[in-house]
Protein backbone atom coordinates (compact mmCIF):
# COMPACT_ATOMS: atom_id res chain seq x y z
CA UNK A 1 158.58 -1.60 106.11
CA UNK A 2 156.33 -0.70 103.30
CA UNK A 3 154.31 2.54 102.78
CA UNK A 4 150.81 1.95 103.30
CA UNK A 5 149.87 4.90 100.73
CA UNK A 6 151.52 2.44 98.40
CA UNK A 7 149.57 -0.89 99.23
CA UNK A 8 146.09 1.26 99.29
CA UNK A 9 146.97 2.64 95.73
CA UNK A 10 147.90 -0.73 94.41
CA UNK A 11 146.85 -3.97 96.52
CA UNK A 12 146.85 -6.47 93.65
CA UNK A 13 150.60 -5.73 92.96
CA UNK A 14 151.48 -6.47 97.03
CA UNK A 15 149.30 -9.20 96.92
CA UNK A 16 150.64 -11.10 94.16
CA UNK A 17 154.50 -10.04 94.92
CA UNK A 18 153.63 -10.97 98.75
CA UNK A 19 152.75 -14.16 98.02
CA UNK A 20 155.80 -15.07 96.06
CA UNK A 21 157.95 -14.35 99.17
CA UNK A 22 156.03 -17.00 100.94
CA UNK A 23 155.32 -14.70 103.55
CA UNK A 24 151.87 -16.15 104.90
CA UNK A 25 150.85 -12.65 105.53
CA UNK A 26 147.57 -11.45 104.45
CA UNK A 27 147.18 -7.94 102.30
CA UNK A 28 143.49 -7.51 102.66
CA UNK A 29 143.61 -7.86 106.66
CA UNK A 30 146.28 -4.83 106.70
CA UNK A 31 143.72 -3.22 104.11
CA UNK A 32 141.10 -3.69 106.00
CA UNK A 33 142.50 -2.72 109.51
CA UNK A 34 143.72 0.77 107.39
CA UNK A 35 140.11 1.29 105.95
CA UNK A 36 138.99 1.54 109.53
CA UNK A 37 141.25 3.33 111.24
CA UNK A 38 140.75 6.26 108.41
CA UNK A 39 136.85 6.23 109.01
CA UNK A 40 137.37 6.49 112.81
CA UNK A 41 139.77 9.29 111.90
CA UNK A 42 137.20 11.07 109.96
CA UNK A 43 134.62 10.53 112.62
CA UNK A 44 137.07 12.10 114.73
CA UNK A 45 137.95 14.96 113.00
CA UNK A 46 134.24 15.57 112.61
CA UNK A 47 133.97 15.21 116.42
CA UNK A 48 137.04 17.65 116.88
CA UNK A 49 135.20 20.35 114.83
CA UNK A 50 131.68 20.05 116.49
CA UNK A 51 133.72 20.48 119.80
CA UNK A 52 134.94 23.74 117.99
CA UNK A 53 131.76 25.05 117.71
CA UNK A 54 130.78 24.12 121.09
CA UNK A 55 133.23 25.53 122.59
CA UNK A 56 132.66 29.07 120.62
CA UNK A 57 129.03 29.13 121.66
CA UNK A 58 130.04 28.75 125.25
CA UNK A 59 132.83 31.49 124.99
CA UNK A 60 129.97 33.34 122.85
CA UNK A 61 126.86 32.67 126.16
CA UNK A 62 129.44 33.43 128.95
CA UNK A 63 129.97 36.75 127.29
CA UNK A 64 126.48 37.13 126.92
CA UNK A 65 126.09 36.79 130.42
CA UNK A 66 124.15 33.54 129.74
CA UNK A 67 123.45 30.36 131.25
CA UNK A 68 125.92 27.89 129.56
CA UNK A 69 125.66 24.48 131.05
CA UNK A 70 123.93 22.61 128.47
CA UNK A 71 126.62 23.41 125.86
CA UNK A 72 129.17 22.76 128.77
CA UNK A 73 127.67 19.01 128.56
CA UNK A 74 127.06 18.76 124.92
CA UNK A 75 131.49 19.75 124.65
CA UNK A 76 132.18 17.26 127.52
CA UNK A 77 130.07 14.83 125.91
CA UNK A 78 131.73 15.21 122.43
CA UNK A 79 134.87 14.85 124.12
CA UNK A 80 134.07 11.70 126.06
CA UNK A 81 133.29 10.62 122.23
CA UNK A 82 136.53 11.64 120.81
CA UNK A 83 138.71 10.35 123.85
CA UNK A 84 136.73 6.64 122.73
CA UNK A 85 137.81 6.95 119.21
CA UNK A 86 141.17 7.76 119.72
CA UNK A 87 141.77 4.98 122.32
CA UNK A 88 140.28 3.03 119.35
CA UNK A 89 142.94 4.15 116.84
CA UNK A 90 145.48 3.68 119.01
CA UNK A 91 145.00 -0.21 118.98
CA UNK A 92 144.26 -0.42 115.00
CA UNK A 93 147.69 1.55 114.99
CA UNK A 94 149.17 -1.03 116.87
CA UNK A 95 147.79 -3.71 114.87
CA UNK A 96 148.64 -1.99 111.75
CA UNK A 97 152.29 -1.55 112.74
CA UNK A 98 152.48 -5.38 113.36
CA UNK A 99 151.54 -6.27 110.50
CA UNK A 100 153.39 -4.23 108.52
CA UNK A 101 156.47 -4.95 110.01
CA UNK A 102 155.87 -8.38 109.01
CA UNK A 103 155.33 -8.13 105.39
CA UNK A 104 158.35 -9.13 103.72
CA UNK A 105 159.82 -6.76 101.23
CA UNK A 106 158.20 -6.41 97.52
CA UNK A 107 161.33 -7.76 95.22
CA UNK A 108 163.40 -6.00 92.51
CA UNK A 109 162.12 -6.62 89.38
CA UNK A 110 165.71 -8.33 88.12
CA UNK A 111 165.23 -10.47 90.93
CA UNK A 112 164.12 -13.83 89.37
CA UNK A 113 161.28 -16.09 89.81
CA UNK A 114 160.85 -18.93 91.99
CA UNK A 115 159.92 -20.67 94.62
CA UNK A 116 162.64 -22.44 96.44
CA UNK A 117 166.46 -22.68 96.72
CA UNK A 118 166.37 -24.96 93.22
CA UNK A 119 165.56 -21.88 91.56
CA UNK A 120 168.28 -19.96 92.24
CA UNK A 121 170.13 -18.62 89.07
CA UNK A 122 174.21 -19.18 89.08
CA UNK A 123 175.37 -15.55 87.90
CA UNK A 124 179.25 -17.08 87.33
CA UNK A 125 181.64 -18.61 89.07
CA UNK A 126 185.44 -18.94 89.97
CA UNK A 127 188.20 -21.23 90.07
CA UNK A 128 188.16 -25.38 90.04
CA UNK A 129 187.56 -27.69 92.84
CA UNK A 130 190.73 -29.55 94.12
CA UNK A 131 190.70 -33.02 93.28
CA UNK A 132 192.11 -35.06 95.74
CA UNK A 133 194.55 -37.78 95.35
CA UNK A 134 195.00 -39.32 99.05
CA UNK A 135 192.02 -39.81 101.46
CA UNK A 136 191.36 -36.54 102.62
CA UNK A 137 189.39 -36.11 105.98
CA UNK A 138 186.46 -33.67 106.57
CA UNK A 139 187.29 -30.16 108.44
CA UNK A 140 185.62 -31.79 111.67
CA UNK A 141 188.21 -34.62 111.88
CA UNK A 142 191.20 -32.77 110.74
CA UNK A 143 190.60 -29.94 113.03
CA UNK A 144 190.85 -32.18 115.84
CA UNK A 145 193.72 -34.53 114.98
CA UNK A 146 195.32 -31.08 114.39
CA UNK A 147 194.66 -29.79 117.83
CA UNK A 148 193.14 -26.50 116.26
CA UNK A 149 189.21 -27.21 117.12
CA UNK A 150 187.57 -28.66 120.31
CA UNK A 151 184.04 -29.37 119.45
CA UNK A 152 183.67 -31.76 122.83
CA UNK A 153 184.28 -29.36 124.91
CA UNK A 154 182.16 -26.14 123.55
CA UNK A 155 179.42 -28.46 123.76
CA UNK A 156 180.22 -29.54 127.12
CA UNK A 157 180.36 -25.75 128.61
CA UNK A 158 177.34 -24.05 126.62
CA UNK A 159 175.86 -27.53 123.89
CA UNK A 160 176.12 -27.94 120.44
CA UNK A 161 176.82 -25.17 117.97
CA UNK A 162 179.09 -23.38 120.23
CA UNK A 163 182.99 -24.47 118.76
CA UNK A 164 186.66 -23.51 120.98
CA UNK A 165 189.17 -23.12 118.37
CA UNK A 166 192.56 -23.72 119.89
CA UNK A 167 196.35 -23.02 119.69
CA UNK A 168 196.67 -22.61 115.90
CA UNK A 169 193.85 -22.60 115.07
CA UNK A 170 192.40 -19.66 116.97
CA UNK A 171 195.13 -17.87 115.51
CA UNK A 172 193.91 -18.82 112.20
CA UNK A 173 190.75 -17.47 112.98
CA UNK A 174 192.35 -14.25 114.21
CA UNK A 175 193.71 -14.01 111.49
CA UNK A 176 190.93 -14.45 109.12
CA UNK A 177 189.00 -11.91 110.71
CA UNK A 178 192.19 -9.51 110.83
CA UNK A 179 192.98 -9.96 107.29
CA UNK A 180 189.17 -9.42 106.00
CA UNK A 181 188.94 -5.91 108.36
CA UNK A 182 192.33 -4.65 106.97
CA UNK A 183 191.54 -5.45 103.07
CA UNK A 184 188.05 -3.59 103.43
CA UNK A 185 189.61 -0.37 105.43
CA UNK A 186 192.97 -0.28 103.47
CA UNK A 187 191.65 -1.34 100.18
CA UNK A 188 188.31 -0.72 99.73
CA UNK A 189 187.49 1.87 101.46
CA UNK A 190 185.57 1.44 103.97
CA UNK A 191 185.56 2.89 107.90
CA UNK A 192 186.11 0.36 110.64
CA UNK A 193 183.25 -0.19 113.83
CA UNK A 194 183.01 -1.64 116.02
CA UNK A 195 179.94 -2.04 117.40
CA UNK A 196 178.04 -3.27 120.54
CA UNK A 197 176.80 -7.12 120.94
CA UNK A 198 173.81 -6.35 122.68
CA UNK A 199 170.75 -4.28 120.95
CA UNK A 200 167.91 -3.21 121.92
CA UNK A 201 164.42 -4.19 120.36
CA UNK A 202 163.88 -1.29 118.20
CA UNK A 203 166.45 -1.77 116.29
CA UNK A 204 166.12 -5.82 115.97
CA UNK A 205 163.05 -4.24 114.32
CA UNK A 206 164.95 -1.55 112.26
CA UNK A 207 166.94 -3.98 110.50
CA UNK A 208 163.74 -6.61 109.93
CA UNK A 209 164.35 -9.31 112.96
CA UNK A 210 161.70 -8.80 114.68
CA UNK A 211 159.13 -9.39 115.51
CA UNK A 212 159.13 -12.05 112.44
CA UNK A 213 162.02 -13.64 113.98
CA UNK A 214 161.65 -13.52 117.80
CA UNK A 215 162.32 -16.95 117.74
CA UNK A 216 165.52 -16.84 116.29
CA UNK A 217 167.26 -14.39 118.45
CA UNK A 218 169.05 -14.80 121.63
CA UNK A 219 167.27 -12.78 124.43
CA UNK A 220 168.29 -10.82 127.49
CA UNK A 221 165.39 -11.25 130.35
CA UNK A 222 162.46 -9.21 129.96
CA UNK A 223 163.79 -6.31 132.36
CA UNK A 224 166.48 -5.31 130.10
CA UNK A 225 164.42 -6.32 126.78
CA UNK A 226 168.16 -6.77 124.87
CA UNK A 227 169.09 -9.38 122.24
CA UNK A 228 172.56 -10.46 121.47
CA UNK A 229 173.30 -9.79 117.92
CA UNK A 230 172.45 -11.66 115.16
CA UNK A 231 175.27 -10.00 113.06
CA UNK A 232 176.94 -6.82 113.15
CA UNK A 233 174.48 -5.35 110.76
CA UNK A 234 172.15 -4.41 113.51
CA UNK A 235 174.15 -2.38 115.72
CA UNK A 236 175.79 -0.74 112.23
CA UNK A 237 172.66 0.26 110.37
CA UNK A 238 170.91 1.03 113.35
CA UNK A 239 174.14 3.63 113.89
CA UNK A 240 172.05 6.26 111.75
CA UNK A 241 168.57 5.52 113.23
CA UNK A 242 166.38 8.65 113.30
CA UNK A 243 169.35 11.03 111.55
CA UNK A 244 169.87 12.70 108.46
CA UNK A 245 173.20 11.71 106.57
CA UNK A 246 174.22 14.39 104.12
CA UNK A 247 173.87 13.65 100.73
CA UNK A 248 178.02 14.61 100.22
CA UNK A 249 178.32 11.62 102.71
CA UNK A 250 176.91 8.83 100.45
CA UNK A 251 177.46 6.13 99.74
CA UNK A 252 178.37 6.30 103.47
CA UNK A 253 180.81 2.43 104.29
CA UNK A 254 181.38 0.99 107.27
CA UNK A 255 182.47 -2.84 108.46
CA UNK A 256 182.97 -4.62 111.41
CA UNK A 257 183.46 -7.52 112.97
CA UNK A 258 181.84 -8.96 115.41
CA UNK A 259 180.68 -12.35 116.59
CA UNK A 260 176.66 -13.70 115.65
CA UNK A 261 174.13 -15.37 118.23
CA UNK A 262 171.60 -17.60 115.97
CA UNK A 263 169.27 -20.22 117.70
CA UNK A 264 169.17 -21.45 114.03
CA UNK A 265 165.12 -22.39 115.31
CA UNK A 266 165.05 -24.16 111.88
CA UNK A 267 167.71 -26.16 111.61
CA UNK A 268 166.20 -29.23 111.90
CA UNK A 269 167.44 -32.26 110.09
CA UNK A 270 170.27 -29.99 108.62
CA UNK A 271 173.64 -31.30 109.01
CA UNK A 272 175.40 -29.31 112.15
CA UNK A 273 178.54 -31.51 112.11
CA UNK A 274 181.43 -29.22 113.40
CA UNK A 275 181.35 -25.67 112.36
CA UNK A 276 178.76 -26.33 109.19
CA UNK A 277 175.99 -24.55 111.25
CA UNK A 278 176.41 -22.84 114.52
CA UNK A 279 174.60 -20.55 117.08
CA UNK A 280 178.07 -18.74 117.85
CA UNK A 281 180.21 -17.81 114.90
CA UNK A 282 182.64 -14.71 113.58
CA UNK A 283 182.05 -12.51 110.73
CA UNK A 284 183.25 -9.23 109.20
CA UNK A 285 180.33 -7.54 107.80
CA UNK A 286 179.62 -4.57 105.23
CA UNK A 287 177.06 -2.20 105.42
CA UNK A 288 176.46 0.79 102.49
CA UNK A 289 174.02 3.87 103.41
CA UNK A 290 173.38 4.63 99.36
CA UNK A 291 172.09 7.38 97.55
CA UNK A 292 168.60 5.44 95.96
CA UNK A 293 169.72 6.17 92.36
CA UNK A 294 172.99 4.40 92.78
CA UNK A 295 171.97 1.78 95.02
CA UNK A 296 172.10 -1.28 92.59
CA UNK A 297 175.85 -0.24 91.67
CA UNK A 298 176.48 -0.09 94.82
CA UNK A 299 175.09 -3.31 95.45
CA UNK A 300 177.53 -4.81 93.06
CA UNK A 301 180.47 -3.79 94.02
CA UNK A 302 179.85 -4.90 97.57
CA UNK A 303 179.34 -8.42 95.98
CA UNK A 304 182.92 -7.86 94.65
CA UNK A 305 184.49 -7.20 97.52
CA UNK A 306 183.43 -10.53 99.10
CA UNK A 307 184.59 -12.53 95.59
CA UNK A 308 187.79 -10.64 95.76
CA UNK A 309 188.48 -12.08 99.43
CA UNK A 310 187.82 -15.36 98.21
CA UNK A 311 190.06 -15.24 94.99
CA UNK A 312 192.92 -14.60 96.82
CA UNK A 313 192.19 -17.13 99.70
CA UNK A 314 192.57 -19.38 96.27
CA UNK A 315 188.48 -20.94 96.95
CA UNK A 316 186.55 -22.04 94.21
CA UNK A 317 183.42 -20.21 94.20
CA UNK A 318 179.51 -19.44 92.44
CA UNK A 319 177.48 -15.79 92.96
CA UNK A 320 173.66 -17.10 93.16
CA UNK A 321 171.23 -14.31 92.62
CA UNK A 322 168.65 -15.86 94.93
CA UNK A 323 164.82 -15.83 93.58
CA UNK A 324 162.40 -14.01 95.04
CA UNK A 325 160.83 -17.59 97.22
CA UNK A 326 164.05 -17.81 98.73
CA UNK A 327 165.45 -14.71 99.33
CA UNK A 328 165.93 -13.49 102.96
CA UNK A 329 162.68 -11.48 104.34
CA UNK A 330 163.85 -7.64 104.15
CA UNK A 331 165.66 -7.77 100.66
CA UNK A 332 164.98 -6.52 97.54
CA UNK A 333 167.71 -8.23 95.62
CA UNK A 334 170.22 -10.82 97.48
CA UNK A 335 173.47 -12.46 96.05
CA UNK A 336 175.24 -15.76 98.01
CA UNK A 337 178.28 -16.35 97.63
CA UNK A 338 179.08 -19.76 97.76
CA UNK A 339 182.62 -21.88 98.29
CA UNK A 340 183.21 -25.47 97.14
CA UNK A 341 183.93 -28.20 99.63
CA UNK A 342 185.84 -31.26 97.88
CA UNK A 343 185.41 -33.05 101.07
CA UNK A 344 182.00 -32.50 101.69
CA UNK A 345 181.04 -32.66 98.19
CA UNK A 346 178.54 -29.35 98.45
CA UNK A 347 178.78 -25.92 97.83
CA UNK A 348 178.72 -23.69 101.41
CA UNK A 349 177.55 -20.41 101.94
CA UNK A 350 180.00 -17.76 102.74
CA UNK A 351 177.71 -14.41 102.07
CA UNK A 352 174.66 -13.13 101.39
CA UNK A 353 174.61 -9.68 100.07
CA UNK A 354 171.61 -7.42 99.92
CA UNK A 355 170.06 -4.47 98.54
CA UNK A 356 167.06 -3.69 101.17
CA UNK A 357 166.08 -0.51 99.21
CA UNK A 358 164.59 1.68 101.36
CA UNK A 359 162.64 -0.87 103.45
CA UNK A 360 165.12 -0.87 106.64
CA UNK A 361 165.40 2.83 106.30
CA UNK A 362 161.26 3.23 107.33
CA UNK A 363 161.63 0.92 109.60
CA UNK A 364 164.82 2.82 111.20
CA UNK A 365 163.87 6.45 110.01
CA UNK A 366 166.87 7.00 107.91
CA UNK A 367 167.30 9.62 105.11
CA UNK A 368 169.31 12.15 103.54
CA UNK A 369 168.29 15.62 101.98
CA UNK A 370 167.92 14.73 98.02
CA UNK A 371 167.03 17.74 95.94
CA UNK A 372 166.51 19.94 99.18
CA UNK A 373 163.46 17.16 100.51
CA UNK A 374 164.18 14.55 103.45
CA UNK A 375 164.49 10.97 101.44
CA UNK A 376 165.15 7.21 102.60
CA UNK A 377 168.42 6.27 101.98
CA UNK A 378 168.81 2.67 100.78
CA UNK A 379 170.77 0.54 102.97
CA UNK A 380 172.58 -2.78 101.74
CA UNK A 381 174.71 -5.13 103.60
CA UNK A 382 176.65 -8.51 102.63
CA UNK A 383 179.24 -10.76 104.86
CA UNK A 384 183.15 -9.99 104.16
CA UNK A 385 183.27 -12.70 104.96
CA UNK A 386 181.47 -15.21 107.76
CA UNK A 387 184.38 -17.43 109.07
CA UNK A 388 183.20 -20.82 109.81
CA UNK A 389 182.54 -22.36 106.34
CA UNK A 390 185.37 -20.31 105.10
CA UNK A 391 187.55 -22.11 107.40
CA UNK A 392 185.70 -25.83 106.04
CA UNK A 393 186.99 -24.60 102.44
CA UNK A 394 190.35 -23.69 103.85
CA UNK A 395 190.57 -27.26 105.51
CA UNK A 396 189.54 -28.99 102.36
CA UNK A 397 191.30 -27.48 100.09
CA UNK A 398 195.09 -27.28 102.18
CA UNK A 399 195.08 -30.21 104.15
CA UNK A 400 198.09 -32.25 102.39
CA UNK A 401 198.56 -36.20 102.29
CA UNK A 402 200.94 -36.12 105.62
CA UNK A 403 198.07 -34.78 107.48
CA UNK A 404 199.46 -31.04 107.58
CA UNK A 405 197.32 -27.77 106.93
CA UNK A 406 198.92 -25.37 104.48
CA UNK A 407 198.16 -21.44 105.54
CA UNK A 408 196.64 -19.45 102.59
CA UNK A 409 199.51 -16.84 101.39
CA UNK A 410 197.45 -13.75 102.21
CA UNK A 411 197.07 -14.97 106.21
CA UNK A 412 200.62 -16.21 106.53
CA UNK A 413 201.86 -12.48 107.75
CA UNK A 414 199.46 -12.84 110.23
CA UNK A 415 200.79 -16.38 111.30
CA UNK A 416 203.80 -14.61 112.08
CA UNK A 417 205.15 -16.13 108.32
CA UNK A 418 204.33 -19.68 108.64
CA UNK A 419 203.75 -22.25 106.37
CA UNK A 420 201.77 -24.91 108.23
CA UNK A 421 199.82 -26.02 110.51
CA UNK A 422 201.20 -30.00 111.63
């Protein structure tokens, strides 16, 4: 969430910066709504210290042994007054909040320009596409002849977007997710959560979800008011909601895996063959509490970590840094991470990883003591990695012309050394 103080000191700047995030969100309404909720505070403050002096001169005519009833009325009357403006506060507050909550964060200023995903800047990129000498078929087709996916029947038990990996191939999926949570504890450094799958609304709104998003989310009934998670970034960040993390303790890392419940509410005309876009699907994720003056390192090396996972899976892949009309709503600064599909002749996205400044930190009341003063961490998070278009780069690129599916050398311990999947 942004600071008000800072949109009331500056509103061309959030204006201008608002718009560019596509956001639809008006400055001058939160402006306005902020404008009156300080005059009704001032008219209640002067309220609060007429009661003040009521309430002397009635201590003052009771001593006196004098009547005191008129000034009796004139306090209850001023308070009548005061109860009124505060109920009328409390809704401006409310409205306020809203608002706020939906104003998408203001951009890093290395974050480029643009509108749409065409704008996107290609930072560098690994490794050459596999050019295929036999008639290759797509991850959707191969999975099945293999035995390893059963898209037919995760539709028919909960509809599309829902996949059953089988036999093989949920143990290649095991061991994707394995692999990914043993590199970032034993190698880089990070501790290992493991979180809950259901979270409650406060912090879907910690993390930026909601209330833009409602739509998006998977919801428990209203009784419980509890949303399955979107990813495992929620329950993580949300870990150190309303605390103070020493300062020794940053940057403070922690991953987990956990499966993600998307409606994907905008999918429409997309393509959702087989595991391309789902409203189940696994993922490892990062998340960094960071000191604020070491954030943007931070924020780098997290987008190594995921590159490094791909180079040794042997994937050809690009690191977009995504412009500021396409990046996703609470970031300051996103990277994607992006793995070529020779068989489906695009580029997929495997990660997004974000610097959200200090923006999820207001909305989740997280800090640290900096310089002996109580100051918003920055919290950043990226996939390491999401599974399902990892595993449509994996197909791609080691199906052979015999119809077999090569295992990547870094999973094969965990296929119990095998070679292939026939």
């Amino acid at each position: 969430m942004l600071d008000i103080k800072k949109i009331r000191e500056n509103p061309e700047f959030y204006r201008l910066e608002t718009e560019k995030r596509n956001s639809g969100i008006s400055i001058d309404e939160v402006l306005e709504l902020d404008a009156k909720r300080r005059e009704l505070i001032a008219e209640t403050e002067k309220l609060k210290a007429e009661r003040n002096v009521a309430s002397k001169k009635i201590g003052e005519l009771k001593k006196a042994g004098q009547n005191a009833d008129s000034a009796v009325e004139e306090m209850r009357s001023v308070g009548d007054k005061i109860a009124d403006l505060d109920s009328k506060i409390r809704i401006i507050d409310e409205e306020q909040i809203d608002k706020l909550l939906r104003i998408p964060n203001v951009a890093n200023s290395a974050t480029p320009e643009g509108k749409s995903s065409e704008e996107n800047v290609v930072v560098r990129s690994w490794g050459e596409p596999r050019q295929m000498d036999f008639e290759a078929l797509d991850h959707k087709a191969l999975g099945e002849k293999l035995g390893i996916f059963d898209f037919e029947r995760g539709a028919k038990i909960s509809g599309s977007g829902f996949p059953v990996y089988r036999g093989l191939g949920a143990r290649l999926e095991r061991a994707l997710i394995q692999w990914f949570l043993d590199s970032h504890r034993e190698r880089f450094g990070f501790e290992e959560v493991i979180p809950p799958y259901l979270v409650n609304r406060k912090s879907m709104t910690g993390t930026g979800q909601l209330p833009k998003f409602e739509e998006d989310m998977y919801a428990c009934d209203k009784e419980d008011d509890l949303f399955l998670v979107p990813t495992a970034e929620v329950p993580v960040t949300n870990l150190y909601a309303d605390e103070i993390i020493p300062e020794s303790s940053l940057p403070l890392k922690l991953c987990a895996y956990s499966a993600c419940f998307r409606r994907e509410a905008g999918s429409y005309g997309k393509d959702t063959r087989g595991l391309l876009r789902l409203h189940q699907f696994n993922k490892v994720e990062m998340v960094y509490f960071s000191h604020p003056e070491k954030s943007y390192e931070d924020h780098e090396d997290l987008v190594g970590f995921a590159e490094k996972l791909l180079q040794e899976l042997g994937l050809p892949h690009r690191v977009l840094s995504l412009c500021k009309g396409d990046m996703g709503f609470a970031a300051a600064k996103c990277y994607d991470l992006e793995v070529f599909a020779p068989v489906e002749k695009k580029w997929l996205e495997v990660s997004s990883v974000s610097n959200f400044e200090d923006y999820q930190a207001r909305r989740a009341n997280i800090r640290s003591k900096i310089n002996g003063k109580n100051t918003f961490v920055h919290t950043l998070n990226g996939s390491g990695l999401a599974t399902p278009r990892v595993m449509v780069a994996i197909c791609d690129h080691y199906q052979q012309a015999d119809g077999s599916l090569v295992i990547p050398d870094v999973l094969k311990p965990y296929m119990g050394g095998m070679e292939r999947i026939s």
